[in-house]
Protein backbone atom coordinates (compact mmCIF):
# COMPACT_ATOMS: atom_id res chain seq x y z
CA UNK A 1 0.00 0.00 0.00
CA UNK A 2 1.06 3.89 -0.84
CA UNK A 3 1.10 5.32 2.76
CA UNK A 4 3.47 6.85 4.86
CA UNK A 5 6.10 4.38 6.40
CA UNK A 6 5.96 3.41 9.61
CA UNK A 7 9.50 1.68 9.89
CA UNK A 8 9.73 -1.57 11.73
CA UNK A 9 12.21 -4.26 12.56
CA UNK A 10 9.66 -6.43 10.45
CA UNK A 11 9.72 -3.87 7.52
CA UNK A 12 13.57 -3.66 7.48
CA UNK A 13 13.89 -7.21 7.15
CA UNK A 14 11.08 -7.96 4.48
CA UNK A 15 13.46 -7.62 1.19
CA UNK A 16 10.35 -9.21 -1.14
CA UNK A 17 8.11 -6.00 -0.38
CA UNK A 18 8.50 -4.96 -3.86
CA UNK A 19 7.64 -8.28 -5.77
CA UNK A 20 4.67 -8.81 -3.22
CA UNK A 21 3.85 -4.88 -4.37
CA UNK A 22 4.39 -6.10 -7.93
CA UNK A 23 1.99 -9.32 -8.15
CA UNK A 24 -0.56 -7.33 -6.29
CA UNK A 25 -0.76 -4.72 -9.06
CA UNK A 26 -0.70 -7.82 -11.68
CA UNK A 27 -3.55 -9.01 -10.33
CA UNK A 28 -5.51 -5.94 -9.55
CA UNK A 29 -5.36 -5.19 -13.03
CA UNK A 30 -6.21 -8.92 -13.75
CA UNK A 31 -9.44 -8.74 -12.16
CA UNK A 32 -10.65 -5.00 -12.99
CA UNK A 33 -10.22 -6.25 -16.69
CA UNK A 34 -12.11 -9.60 -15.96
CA UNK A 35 -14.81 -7.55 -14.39
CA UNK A 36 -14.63 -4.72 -17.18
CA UNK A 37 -15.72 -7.97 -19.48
CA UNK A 38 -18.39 -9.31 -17.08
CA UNK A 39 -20.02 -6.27 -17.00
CA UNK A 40 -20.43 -5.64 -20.28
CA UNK A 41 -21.37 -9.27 -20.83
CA UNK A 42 -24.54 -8.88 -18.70
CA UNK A 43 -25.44 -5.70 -20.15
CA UNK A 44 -25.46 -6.96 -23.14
CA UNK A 45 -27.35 -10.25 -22.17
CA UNK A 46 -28.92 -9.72 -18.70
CA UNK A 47 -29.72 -6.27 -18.62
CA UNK A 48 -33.62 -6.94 -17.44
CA UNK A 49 -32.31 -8.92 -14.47
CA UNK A 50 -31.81 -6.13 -11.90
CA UNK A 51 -29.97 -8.05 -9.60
CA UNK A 52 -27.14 -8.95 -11.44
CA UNK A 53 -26.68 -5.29 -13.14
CA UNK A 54 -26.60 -4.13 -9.32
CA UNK A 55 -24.30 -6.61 -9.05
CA UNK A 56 -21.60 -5.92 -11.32
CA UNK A 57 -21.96 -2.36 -12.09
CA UNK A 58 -21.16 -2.49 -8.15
CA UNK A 59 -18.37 -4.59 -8.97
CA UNK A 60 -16.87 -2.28 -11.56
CA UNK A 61 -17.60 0.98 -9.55
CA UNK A 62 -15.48 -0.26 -6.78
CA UNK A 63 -12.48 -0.96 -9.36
CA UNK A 64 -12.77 2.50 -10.73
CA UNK A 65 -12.82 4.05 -7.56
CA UNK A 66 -9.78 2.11 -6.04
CA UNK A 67 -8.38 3.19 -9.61
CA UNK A 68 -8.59 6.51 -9.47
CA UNK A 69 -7.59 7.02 -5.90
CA UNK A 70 -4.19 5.36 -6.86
CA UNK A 71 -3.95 7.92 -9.39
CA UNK A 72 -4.71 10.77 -6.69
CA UNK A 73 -1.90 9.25 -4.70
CA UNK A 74 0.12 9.37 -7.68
CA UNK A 75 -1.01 12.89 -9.11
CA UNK A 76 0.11 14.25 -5.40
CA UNK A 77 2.74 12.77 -4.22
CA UNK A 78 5.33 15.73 -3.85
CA UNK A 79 3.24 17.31 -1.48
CA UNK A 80 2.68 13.79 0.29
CA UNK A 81 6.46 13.08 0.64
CA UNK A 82 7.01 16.81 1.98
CA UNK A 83 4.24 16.08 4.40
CA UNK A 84 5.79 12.84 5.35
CA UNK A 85 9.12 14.40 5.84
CA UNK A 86 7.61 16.92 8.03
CA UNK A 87 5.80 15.03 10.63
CA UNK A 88 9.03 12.28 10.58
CA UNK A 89 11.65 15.06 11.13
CA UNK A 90 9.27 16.62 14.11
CA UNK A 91 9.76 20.05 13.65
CA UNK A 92 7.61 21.21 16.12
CA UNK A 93 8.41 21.11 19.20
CA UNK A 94 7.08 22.35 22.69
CA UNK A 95 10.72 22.20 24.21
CA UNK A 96 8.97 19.31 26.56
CA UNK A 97 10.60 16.23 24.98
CA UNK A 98 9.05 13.91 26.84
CA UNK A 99 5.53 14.93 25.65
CA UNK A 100 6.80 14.97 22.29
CA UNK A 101 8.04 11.77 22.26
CA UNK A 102 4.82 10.25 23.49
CA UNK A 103 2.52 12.04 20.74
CA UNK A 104 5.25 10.79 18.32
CA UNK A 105 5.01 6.94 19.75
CA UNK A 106 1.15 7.48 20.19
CA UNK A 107 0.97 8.42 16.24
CA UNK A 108 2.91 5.84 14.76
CA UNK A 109 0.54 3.33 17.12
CA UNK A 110 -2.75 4.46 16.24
CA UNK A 111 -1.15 4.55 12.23
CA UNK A 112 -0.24 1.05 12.75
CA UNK A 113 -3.69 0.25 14.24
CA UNK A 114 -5.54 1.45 10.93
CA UNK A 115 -3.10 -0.71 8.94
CA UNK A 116 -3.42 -3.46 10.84
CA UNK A 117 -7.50 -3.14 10.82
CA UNK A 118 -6.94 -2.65 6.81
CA UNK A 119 -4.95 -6.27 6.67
CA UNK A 120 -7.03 -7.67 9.26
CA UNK A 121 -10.56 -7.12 6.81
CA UNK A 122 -8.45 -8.45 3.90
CA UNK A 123 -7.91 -12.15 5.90
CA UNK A 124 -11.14 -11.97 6.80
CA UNK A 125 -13.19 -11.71 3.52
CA UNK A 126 -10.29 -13.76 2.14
CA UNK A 127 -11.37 -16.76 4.42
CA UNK A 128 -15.09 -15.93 4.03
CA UNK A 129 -14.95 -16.19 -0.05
CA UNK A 130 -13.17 -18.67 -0.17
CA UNK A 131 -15.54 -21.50 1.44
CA UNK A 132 -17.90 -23.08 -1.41
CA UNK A 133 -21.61 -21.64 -1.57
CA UNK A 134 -23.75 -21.61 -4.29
CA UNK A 135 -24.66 -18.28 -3.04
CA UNK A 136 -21.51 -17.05 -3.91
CA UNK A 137 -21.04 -18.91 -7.38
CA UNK A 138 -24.55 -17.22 -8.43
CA UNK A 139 -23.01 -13.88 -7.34
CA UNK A 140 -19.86 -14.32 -9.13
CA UNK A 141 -21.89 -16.37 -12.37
CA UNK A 142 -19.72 -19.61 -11.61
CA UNK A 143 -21.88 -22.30 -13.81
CA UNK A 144 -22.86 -25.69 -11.33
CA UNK A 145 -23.33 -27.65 -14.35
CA UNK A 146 -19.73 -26.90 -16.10
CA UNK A 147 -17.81 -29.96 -17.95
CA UNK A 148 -15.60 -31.78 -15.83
CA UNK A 149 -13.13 -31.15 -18.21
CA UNK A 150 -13.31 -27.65 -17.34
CA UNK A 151 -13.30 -28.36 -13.85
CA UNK A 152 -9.58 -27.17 -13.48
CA UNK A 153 -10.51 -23.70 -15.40
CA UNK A 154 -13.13 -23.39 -12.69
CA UNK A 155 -10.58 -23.96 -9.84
CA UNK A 156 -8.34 -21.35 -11.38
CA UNK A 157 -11.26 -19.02 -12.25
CA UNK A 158 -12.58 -19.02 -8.45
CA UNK A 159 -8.83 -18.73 -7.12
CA UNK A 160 -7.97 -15.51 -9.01
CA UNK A 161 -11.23 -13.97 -9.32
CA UNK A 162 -12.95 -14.77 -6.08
CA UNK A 163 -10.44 -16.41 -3.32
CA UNK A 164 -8.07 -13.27 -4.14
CA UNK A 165 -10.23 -11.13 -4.79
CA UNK A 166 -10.12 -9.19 -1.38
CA UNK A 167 -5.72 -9.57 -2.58
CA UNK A 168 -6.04 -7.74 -5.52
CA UNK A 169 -9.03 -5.07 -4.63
CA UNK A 170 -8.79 -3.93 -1.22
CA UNK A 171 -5.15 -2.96 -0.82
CA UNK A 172 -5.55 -0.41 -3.81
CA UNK A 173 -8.97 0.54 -2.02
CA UNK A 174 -7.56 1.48 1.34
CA UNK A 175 -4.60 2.54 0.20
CA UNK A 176 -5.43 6.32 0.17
CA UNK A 177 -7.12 5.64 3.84
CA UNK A 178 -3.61 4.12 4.61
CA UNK A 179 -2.13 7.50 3.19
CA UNK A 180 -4.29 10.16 3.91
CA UNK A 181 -5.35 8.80 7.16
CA UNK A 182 -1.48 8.69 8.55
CA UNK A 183 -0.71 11.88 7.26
CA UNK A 184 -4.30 13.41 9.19
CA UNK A 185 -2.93 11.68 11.88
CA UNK A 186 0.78 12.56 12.09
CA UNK A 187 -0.32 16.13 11.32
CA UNK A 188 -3.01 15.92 14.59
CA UNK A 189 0.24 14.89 16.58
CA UNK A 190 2.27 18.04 15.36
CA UNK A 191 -1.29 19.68 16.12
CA UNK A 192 -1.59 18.78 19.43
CA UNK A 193 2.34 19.59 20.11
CA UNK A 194 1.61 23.02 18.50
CA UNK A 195 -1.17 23.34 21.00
CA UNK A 196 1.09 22.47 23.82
CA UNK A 197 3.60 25.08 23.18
CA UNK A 198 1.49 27.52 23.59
CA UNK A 199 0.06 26.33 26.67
CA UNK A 200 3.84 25.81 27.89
CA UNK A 201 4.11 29.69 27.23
CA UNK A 202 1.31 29.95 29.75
CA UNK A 203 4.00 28.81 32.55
CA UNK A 204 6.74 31.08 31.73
CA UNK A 205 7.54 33.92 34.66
CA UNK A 206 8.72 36.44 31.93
CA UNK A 207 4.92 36.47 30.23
CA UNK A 208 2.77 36.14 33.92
CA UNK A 209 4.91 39.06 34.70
CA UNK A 210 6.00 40.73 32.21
CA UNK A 211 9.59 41.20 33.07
CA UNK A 212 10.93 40.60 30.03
CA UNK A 213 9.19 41.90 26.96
CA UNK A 214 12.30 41.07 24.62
CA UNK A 215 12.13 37.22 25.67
CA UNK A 216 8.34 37.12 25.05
CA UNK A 217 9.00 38.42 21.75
CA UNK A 218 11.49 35.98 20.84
CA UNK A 219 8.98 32.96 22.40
CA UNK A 220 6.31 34.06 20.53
CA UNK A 221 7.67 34.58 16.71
CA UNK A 222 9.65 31.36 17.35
CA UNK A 223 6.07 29.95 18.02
CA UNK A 224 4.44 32.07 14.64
CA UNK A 225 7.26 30.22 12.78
CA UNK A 226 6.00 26.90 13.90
CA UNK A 227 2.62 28.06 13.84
CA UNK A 228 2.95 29.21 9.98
CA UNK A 229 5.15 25.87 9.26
CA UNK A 230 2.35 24.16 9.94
CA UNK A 231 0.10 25.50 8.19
CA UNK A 232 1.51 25.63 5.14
CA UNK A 233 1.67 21.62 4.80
CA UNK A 234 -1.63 21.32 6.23
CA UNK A 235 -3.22 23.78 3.33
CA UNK A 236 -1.87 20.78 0.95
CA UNK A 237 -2.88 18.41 2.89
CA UNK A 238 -6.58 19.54 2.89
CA UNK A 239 -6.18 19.92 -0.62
CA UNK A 240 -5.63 15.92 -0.64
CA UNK A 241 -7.68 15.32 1.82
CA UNK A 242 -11.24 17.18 0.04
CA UNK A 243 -10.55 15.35 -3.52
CA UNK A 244 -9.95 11.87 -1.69
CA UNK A 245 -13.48 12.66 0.23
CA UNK A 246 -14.59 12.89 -2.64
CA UNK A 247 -14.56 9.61 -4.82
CA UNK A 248 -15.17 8.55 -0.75
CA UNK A 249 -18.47 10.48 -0.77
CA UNK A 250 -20.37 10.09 -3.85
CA UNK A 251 -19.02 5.74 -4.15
CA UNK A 252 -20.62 5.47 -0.51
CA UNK A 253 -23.62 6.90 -1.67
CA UNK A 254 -24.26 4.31 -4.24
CA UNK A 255 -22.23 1.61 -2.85
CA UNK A 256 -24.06 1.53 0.39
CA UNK A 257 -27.27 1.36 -1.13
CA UNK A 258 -26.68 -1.17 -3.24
CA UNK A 259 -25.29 -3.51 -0.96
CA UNK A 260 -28.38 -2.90 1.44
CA UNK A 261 -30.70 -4.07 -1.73
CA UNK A 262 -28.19 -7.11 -2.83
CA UNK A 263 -28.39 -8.03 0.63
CA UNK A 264 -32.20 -7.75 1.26
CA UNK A 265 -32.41 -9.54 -2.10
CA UNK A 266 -30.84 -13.17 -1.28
CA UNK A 267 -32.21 -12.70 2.14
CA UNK A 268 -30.03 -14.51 5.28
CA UNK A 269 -27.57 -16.91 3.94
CA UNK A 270 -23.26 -16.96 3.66
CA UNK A 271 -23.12 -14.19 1.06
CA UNK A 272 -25.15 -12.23 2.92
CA UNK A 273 -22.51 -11.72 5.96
CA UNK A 274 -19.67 -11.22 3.45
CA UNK A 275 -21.78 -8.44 2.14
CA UNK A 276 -22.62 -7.15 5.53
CA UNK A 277 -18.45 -6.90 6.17
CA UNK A 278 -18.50 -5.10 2.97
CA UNK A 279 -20.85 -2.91 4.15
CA UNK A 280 -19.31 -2.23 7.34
CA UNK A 281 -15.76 -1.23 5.31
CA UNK A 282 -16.90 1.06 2.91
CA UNK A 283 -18.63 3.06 6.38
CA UNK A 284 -16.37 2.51 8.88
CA UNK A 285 -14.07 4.42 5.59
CA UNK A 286 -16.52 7.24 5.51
CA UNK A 287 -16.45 7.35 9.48
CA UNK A 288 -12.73 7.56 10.15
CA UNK A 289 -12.62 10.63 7.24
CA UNK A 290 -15.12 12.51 8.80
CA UNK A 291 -13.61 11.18 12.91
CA UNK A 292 -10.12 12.29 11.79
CA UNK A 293 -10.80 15.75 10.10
CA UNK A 294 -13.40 16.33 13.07
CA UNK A 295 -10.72 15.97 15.83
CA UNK A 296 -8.60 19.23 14.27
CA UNK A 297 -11.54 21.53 15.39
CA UNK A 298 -11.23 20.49 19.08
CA UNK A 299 -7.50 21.05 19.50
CA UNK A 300 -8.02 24.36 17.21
CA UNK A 301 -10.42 25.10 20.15
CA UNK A 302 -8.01 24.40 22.77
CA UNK A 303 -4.90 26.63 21.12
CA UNK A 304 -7.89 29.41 21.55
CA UNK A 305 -8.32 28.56 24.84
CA UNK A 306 -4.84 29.42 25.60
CA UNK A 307 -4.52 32.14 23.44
CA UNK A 308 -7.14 33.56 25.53
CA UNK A 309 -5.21 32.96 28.60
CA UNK A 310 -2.12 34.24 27.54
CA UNK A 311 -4.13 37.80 26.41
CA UNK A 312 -5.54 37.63 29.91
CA UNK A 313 -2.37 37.24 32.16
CA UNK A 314 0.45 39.57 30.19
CA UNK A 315 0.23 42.59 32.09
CA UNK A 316 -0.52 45.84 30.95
CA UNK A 317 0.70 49.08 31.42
CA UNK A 318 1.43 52.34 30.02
CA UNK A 319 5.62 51.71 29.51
CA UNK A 320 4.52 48.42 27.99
CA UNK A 321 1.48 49.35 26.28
CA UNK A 322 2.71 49.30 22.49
CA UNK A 323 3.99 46.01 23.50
CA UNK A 324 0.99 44.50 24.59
CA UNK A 325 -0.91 45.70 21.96
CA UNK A 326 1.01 44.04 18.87
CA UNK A 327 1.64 41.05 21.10
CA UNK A 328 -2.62 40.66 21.27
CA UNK A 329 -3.07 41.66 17.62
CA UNK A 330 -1.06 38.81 16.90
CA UNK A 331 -1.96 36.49 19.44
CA UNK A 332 -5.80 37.23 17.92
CA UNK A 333 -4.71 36.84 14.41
CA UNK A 334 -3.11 33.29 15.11
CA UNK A 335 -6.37 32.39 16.69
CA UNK A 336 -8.64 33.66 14.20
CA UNK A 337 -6.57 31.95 10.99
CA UNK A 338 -6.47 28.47 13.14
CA UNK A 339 -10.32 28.79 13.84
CA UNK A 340 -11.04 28.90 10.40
CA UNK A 341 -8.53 27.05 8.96
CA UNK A 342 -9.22 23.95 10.16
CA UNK A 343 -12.16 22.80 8.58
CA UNK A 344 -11.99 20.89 5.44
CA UNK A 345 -14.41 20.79 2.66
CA UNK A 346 -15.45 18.53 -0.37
CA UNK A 347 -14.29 20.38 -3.06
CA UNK A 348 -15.94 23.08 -2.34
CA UNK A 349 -19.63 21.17 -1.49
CA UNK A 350 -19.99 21.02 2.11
CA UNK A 351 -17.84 20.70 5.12
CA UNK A 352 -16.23 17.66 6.01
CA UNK A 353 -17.72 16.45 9.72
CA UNK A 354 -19.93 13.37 11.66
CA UNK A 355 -22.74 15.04 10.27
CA UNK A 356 -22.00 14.12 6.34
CA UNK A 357 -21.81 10.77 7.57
CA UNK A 358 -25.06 10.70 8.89
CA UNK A 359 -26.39 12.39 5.72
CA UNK A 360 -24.85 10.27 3.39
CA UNK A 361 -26.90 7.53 5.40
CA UNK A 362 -30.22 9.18 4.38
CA UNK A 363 -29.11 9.37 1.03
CA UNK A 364 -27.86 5.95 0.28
CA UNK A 365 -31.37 4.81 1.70
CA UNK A 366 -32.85 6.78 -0.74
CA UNK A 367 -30.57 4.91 -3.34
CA UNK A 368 -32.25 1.69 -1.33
CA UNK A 369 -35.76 2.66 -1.75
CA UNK A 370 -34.96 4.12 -5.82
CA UNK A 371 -33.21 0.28 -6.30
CA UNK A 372 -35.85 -1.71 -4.51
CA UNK A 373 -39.10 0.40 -6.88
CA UNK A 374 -36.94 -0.25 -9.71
CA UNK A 375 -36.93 -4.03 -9.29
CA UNK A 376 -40.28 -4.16 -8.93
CA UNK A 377 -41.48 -2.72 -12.11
């Protein structure tokens, strides 16, 4: 997968990374050109039977969208390696190295959690497909009453095209949730530390009493330099982060409908719980997105919070006056640009938060109820 690397003593060792890389790519493209075929195929010959155009235009959707998000990975990846290098060099830094250490160790965790997770679903539908059903050979139009000479085509057939199917498919799907969800989350660490410095500045004798306005000044650009730092790869990675949303978006949408009427469709059986763990990928996807982005606006909150302190406690007095002034102007503008700065958007079409998710629910039952009229006429 195209993410961020979280170095390991397993990682080091495992010299066949980029042949493993290679065959998975072989036999993504493999499948989304088998598929490609099936689809048109039942177009062509079954386009009156709703449930297998649901089916495989599903099918093929899913392809296109893993597709095109490896291209988005590819289209930006300068700004995703100067991201990466940014959050692995830890330039900010709250002078407390302890505490930065344990944000550091408590990103690359949670990174290696979602990765994990990400593997874990691919073993799982893995060892769900490939058990024997006809369920499953209806979904995936495997004939019951093939030649026994072409018994061995069928083994092969179900191997690449079913077995591996979760192989081939779901690392390219994830594998801007890999990316983009480690950078969100390396970038929440260096948010948090950001955060931290300027609560740290909230403990200094020179600010409470205003001793020494020259060190204050030299605490506080040195903070506006981390401050803007950060910024700066966090405007690209929003960029990223609103065109990933979204394919994420408008696939869910569909995707989620559809696999509520496929599933509704051949009623309780073993297809039906692979479906179901479908299901639960493509939201728990559209979740983390919306989880992830979400968190920003509480520690934006929090740097307000302090910057509100810090306005409150510098004392004020006529020698000091032009001081304190351009010390709060700036303190107000650093608040204001990290208030607003933090949300993130869908290319422009609404703001990215836990309430999408819960309208994108409302609108992939409305896909539901569309799907369910249509097969009834």
């Amino acid at each position: 997968m195209n993410c961020v690397r979280i170095q390991s003593e397993l990682t080091l060792k495992w010299n066949c990374e980029r042949y493993i890389r290679f065959l998975v790519s072989c036999l993504f493209f493999l499948q989304s050109f088998f598929i490609f075929v099936v689809l048109c195929s039942t177009l062509q010959t079954n386009r009156d039977e709703m449930f297998k155009v649901v089916v495989e235009v599903l099918k093929f959707s899913a392809f296109l969208v893993a597709g095109c998000k490896l291209l988005l990975i590819k289209l930006h990846r300068k700004s995703i390696t100067n991201i990466r290098t940014y959050i692995n060099d830890g330039q900010t830094t709250t002078g407390d190295n302890s505490y930065d250490r344990l944000e550091l160790t408590n990103f690359k965790q949670r990174s290696m959690t979602m990765i994990r997770f990400i593997y874990g679903l691919i073993f799982i539908d893995m060892a769900l497909l490939s058990i024997p059903n006809d369920i499953t050979d209806m979904a995936f139009d495997i004939r019951s009453d093939i030649q026994p000479f072409m018994s061995h085509a069928r083994n092969i057939y179900r191997l690449l095209f079913i077995t591996l199917l979760p192989v081939g498919f779901l690392p390219k799907f994830f594998s801007s949730m890999a990316t983009v969800g480690t950078l969100l989350l390396g970038m929440q660490a260096n948010f948090k530390v950001l955060a931290n410095r300027f609560h740290s500045i909230l403990s200094q004798p020179f600010v409470i009493n205003g001793t020494d306005w020259e060190m204050i000044n030299h605490e506080l650009k040195d903070t506006v330099k981390h401050h803007l730092e950060f910024w700066r790869h966090f405007k690209a990675l929003k960029s990223l982060v609103g065109e990933t949303f979204f394919l994420v978006h408008y696939f869910s949408i569909m995707s989620i409908g559809a696999l509520c009427y496929i599933c509704q469709d051949i009623g309780v059986n073993f297809l039906s719980f692979v479906v179901l763990a479908t299901l639960a990928m493509f939201l728990v996807e559209y979740y983390m997105f919306c989880h992830f982005v979400d968190s920003f606006q509480d520690i934006a909150n929090c740097i307000g919070e302090h910057i509100f302190q810090i306005a409150i406690l510098m004392p004020h007095n006529r020698k000091n006056h032009s001081h304190y002034i351009g010390f709060r102007t700036a303190l107000m503008i650093i608040w204001l640009n990290t208030r607003r700065g933090v949300s993130m958007d869908c290319m422009g079409l609404f703001n990215i938060s836990t309430v999408a998710f819960l309208h994108v629910l409302n609108i992939a039952y409305t896909v539901l109820t569309f799907l369910i009229q249509m097969s009834q006429l």
